[in-house]
Protein backbone atom coordinates (compact mmCIF):
# COMPACT_ATOMS: atom_id res chain seq x y z
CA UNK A 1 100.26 185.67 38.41
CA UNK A 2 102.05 188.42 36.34
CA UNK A 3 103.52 191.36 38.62
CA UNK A 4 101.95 195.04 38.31
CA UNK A 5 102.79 196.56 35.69
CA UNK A 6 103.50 194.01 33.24
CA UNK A 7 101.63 192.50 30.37
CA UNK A 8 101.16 189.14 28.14
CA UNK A 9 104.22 188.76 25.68
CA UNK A 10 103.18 189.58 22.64
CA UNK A 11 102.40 186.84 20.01
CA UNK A 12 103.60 187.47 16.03
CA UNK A 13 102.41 184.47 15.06
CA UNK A 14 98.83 185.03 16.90
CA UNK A 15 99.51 188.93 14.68
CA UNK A 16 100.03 187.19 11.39
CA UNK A 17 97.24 184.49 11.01
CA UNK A 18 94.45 187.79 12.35
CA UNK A 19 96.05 189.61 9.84
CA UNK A 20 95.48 187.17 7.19
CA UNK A 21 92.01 186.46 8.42
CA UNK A 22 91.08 189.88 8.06
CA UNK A 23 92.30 190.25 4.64
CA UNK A 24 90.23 187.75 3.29
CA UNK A 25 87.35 189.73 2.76
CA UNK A 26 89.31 192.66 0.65
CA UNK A 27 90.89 189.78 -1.34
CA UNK A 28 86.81 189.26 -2.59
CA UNK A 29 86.69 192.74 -3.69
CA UNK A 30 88.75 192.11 -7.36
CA UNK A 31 85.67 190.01 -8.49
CA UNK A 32 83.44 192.93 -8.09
CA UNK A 33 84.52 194.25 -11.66
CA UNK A 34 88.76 194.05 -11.14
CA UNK A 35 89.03 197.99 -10.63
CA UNK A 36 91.72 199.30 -9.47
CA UNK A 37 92.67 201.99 -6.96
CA UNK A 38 95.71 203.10 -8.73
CA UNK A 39 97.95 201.64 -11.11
CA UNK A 40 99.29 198.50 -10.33
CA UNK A 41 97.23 198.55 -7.13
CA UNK A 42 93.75 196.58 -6.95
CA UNK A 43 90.63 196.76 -4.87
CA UNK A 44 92.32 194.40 -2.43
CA UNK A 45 94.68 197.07 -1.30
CA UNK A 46 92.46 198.40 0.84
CA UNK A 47 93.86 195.54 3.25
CA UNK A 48 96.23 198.16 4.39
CA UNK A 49 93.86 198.74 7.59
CA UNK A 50 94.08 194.92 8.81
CA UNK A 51 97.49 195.07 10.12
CA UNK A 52 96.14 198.28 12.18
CA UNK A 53 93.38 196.35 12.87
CA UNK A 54 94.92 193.41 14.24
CA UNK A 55 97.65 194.78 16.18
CA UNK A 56 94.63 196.82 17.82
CA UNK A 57 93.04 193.54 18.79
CA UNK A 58 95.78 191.95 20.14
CA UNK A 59 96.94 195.15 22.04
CA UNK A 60 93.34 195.00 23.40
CA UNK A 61 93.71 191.50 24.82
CA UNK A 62 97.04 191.85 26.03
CA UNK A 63 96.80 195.01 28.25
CA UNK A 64 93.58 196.68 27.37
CA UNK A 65 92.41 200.34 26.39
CA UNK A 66 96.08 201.14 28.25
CA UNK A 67 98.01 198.69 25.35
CA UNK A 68 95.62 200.29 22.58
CA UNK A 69 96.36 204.21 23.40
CA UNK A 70 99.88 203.24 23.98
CA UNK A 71 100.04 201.87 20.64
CA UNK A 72 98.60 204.37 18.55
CA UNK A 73 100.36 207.37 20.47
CA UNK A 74 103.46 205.12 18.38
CA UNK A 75 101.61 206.53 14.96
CA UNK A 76 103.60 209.91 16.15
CA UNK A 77 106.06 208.90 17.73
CA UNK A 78 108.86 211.18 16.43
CA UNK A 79 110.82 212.47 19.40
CA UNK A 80 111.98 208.67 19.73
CA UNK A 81 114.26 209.73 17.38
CA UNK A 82 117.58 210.98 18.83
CA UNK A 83 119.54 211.51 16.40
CA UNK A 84 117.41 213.29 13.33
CA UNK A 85 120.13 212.89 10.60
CA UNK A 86 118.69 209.13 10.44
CA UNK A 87 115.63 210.42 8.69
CA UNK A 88 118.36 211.16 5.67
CA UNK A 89 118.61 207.47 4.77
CA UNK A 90 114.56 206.85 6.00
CA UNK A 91 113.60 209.79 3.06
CA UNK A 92 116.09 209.32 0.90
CA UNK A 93 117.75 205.76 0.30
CA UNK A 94 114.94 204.29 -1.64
CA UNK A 95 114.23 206.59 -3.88
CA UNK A 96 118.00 207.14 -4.34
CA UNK A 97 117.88 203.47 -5.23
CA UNK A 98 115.52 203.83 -7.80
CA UNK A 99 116.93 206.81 -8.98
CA UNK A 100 120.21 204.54 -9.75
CA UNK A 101 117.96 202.34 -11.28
CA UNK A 102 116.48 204.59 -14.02
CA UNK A 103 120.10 206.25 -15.05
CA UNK A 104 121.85 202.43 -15.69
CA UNK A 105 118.33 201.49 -17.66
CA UNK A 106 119.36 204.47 -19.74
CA UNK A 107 123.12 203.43 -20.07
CA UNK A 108 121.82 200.01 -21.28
CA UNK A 109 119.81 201.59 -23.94
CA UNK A 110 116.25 200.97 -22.50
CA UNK A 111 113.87 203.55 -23.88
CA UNK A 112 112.35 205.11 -21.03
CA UNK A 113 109.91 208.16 -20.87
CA UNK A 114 111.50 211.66 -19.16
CA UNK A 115 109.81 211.69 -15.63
CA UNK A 116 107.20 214.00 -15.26
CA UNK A 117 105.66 215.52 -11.87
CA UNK A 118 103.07 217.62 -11.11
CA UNK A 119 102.59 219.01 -7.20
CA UNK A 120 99.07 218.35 -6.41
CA UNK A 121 98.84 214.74 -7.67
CA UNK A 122 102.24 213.99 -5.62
CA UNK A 123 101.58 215.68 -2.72
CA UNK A 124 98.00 213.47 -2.76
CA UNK A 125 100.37 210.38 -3.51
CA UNK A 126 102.48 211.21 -0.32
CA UNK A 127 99.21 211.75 1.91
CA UNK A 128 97.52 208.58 0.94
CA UNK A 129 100.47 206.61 1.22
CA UNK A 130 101.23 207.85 4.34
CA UNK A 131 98.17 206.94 5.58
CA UNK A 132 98.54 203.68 3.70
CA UNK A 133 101.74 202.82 5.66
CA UNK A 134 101.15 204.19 9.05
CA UNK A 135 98.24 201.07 9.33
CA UNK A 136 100.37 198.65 7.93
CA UNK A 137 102.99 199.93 10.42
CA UNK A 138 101.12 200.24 13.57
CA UNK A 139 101.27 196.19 12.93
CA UNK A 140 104.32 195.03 11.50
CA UNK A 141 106.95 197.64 13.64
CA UNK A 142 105.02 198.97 16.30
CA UNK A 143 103.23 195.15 16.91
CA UNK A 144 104.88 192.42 15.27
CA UNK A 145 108.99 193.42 15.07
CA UNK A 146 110.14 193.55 18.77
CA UNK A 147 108.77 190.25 19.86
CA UNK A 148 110.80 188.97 16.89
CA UNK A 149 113.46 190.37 17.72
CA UNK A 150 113.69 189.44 21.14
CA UNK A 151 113.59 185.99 20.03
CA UNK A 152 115.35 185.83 17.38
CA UNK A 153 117.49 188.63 16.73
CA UNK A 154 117.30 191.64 14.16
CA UNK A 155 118.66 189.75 11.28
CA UNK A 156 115.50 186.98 11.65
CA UNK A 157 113.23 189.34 12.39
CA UNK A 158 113.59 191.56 9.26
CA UNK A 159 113.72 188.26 7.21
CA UNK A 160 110.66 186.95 8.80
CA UNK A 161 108.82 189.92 8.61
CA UNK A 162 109.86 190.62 5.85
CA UNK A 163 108.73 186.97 4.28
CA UNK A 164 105.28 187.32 5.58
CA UNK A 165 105.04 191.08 4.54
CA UNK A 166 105.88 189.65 0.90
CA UNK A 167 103.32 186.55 1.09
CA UNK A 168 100.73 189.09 2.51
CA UNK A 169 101.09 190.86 -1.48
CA UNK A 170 100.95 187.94 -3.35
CA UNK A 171 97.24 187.36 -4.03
CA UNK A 172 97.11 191.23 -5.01
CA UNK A 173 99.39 191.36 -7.01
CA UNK A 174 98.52 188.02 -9.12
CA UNK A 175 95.59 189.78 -9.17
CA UNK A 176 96.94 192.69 -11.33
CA UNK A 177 98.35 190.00 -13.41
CA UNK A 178 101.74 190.01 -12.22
CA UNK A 179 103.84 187.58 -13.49
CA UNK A 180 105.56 184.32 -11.15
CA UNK A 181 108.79 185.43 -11.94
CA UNK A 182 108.05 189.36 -10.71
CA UNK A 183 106.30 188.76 -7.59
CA UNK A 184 109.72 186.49 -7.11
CA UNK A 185 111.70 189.30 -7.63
CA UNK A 186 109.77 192.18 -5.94
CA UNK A 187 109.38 190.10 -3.00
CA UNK A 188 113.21 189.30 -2.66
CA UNK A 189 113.09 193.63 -2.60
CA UNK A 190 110.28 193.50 -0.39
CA UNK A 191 112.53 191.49 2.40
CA UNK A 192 115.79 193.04 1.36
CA UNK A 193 113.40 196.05 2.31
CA UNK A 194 112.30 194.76 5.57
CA UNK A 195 115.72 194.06 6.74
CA UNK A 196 116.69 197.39 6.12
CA UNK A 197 113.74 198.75 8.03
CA UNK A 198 114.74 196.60 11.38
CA UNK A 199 118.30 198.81 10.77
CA UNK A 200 116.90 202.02 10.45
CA UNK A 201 113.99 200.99 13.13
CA UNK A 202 116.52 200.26 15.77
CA UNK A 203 118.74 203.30 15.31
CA UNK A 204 115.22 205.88 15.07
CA UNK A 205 114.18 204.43 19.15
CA UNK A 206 112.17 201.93 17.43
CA UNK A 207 109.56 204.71 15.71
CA UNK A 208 107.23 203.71 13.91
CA UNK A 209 106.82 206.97 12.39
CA UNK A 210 110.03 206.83 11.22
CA UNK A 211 109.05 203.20 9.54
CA UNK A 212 105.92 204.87 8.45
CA UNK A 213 107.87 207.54 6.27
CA UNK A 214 110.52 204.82 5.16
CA UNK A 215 107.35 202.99 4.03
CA UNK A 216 105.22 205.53 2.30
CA UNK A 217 108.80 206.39 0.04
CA UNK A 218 108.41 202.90 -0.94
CA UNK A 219 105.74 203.22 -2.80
CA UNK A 220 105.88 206.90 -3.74
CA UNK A 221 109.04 206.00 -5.77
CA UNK A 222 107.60 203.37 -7.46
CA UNK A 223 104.23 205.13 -8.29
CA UNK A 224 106.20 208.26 -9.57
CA UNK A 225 108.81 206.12 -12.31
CA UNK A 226 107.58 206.73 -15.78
CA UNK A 227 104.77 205.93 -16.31
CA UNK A 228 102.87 205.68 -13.33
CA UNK A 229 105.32 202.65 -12.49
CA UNK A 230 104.94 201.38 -15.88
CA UNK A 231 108.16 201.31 -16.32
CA UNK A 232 109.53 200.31 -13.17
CA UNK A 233 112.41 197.57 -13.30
CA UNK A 234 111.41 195.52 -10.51
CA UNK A 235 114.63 192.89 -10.97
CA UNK A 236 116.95 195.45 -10.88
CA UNK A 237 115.46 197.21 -8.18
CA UNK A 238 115.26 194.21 -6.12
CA UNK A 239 118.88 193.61 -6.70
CA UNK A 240 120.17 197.29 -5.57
CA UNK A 241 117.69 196.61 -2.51
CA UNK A 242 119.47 192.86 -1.72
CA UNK A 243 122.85 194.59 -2.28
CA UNK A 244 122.68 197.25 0.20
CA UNK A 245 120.90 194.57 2.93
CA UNK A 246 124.16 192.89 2.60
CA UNK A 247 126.39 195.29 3.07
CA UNK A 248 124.17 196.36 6.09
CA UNK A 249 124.34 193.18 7.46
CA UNK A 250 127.62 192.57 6.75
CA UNK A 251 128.89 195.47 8.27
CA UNK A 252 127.54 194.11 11.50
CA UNK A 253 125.35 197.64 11.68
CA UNK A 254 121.76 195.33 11.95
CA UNK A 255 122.12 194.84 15.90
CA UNK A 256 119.04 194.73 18.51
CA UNK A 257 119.39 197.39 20.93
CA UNK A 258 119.74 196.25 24.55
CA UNK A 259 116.56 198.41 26.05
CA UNK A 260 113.45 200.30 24.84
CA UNK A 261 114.65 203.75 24.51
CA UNK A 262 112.93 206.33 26.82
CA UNK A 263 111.37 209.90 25.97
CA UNK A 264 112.60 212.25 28.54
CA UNK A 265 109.71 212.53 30.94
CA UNK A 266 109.54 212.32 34.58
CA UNK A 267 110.14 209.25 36.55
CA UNK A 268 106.52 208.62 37.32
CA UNK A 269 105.25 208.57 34.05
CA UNK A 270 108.54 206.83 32.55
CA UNK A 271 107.77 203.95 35.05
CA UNK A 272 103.73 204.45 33.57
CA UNK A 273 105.23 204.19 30.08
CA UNK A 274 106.85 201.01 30.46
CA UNK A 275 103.73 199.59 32.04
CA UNK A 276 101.95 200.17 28.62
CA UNK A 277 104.03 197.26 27.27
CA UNK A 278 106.25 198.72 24.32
């Protein structure tokens, strides 16, 4: 029997085949006429809720209506963050990355449209892909990346995750008619970008807010590159993304942290808090 207080290890690989189950359906959605939600985004996106949806589930099984608040209390879960000049490189590094990108396309001579923005249609882009990537997440950081981690380090984890995160994407985007070779490279991106997640998760006290915002900058920056991503050089990006993964790595900065890091709260409820399982 399992002392008080404790709960059933979580299971990824139980997270990633519900996840996949429950995307099945959306993936049915592109025959009903091929529309798409934005640019470069089809009906299927709308998948964004199963990862939400599964980690709920599991959270469910594993400790009850106690596991499920306790996970999405994590959708807010700023003041994990002790030191708030890591939201800097959370913000800022992609978009700084494809910023790079779009000044050496113009040094090699590609013709590329001035960027344009207008307030209103970014600030909607911002709120809908926040809300995009606090589901998706609730799952993959706040479910799915310490149990990886615990067994096999931050390194795997981000390159696991990051693998199935990737594989998740590929039936969308084929359906969008992306080509074999550009899924290839956006999905090397996608787990360069995964990797660099686990990094910033583990220095933020594991937020998944702070995940949430790296997230939704993902795909802000890419919706936002002339013209509505039209543009976007996805090799290139991918490569800039790889890069700074290795140096990350490299520098030996991509480390699991020894404990769950505690708000500041009594003793009663910090003993509570760890009973929730996170």
């Amino acid at each position: 029997m399992r002392g008080a207080g404790t709960s059933p290890r979580r299971s990824p690989l139980a997270f990633f085949l519900l996840v996949l189950a429950l995307t099945a359906p959306f993936l049915a959605l592109d025959a009903l006429g091929g529309s798409q939600i934005l640019p470069g985004i089809p009906l299927s996106g709308l998948a964004f809720v199963c990862p939400a949806i599964a980690a709920v589930v599991l959270r469910y099984r594993e400790s009850g209506l106690a596991g499920v608040r306790a996970l999405l209390a994590r959708s807010f879960d700023g003041h994990r963050v002790g030191v708030k000049a890591w939201y800097v490189p959370t913000l800022l590094l992609y978009p700084a990355v494809v910023t790079a990108s779009f000044f050496l396309l113009r040094l090699t001579g590609a013709a590329l449209p001035d960027p344009r923005f207008s307030l209103l249609p970014t600030l909607l882009l911002l709120l809908g892909f926040f809300v995009g990537a606090l589901c998706e997440e609730l799952g993959w950081s706040g479910y799915a990346t310490q149990p990886l981690q615990e067994r096999w380090g931050a390194l795997k984890a981000g390159l696991i995750l990051g693998a199935v995160w990737a594989v998740w994407h590929w039936v969308p985007l084929l359906q969008v008619q992306r080509s074999v070779s550009w899924i290839a490279w956006w999905s090397l991106g996608t787990v360069a970008a995964r990797v660099i997640m686990v990094w910033l998760f583990n220095h933020m006290g594991r937020s998944v807010l702070a995940m949430t915002l790296f997230h939704m900058m993902l795909n802000v920056s890419w919706q936002l590159f002339p013209v509505n991503g039209s543009h976007f050089d996805v090799p290139l990006v991918a490569a800039i993304m790889a890069a700074v993964a290795v140096v990350i790595v490299s520098a030996g900065a991509l480390t699991s942290p020894r404990r769950d890091p505690l708000p500041r709260r009594g003793p009663a409820r910090a003993a509570r808090w760890r009973g929730c399982g996170n």
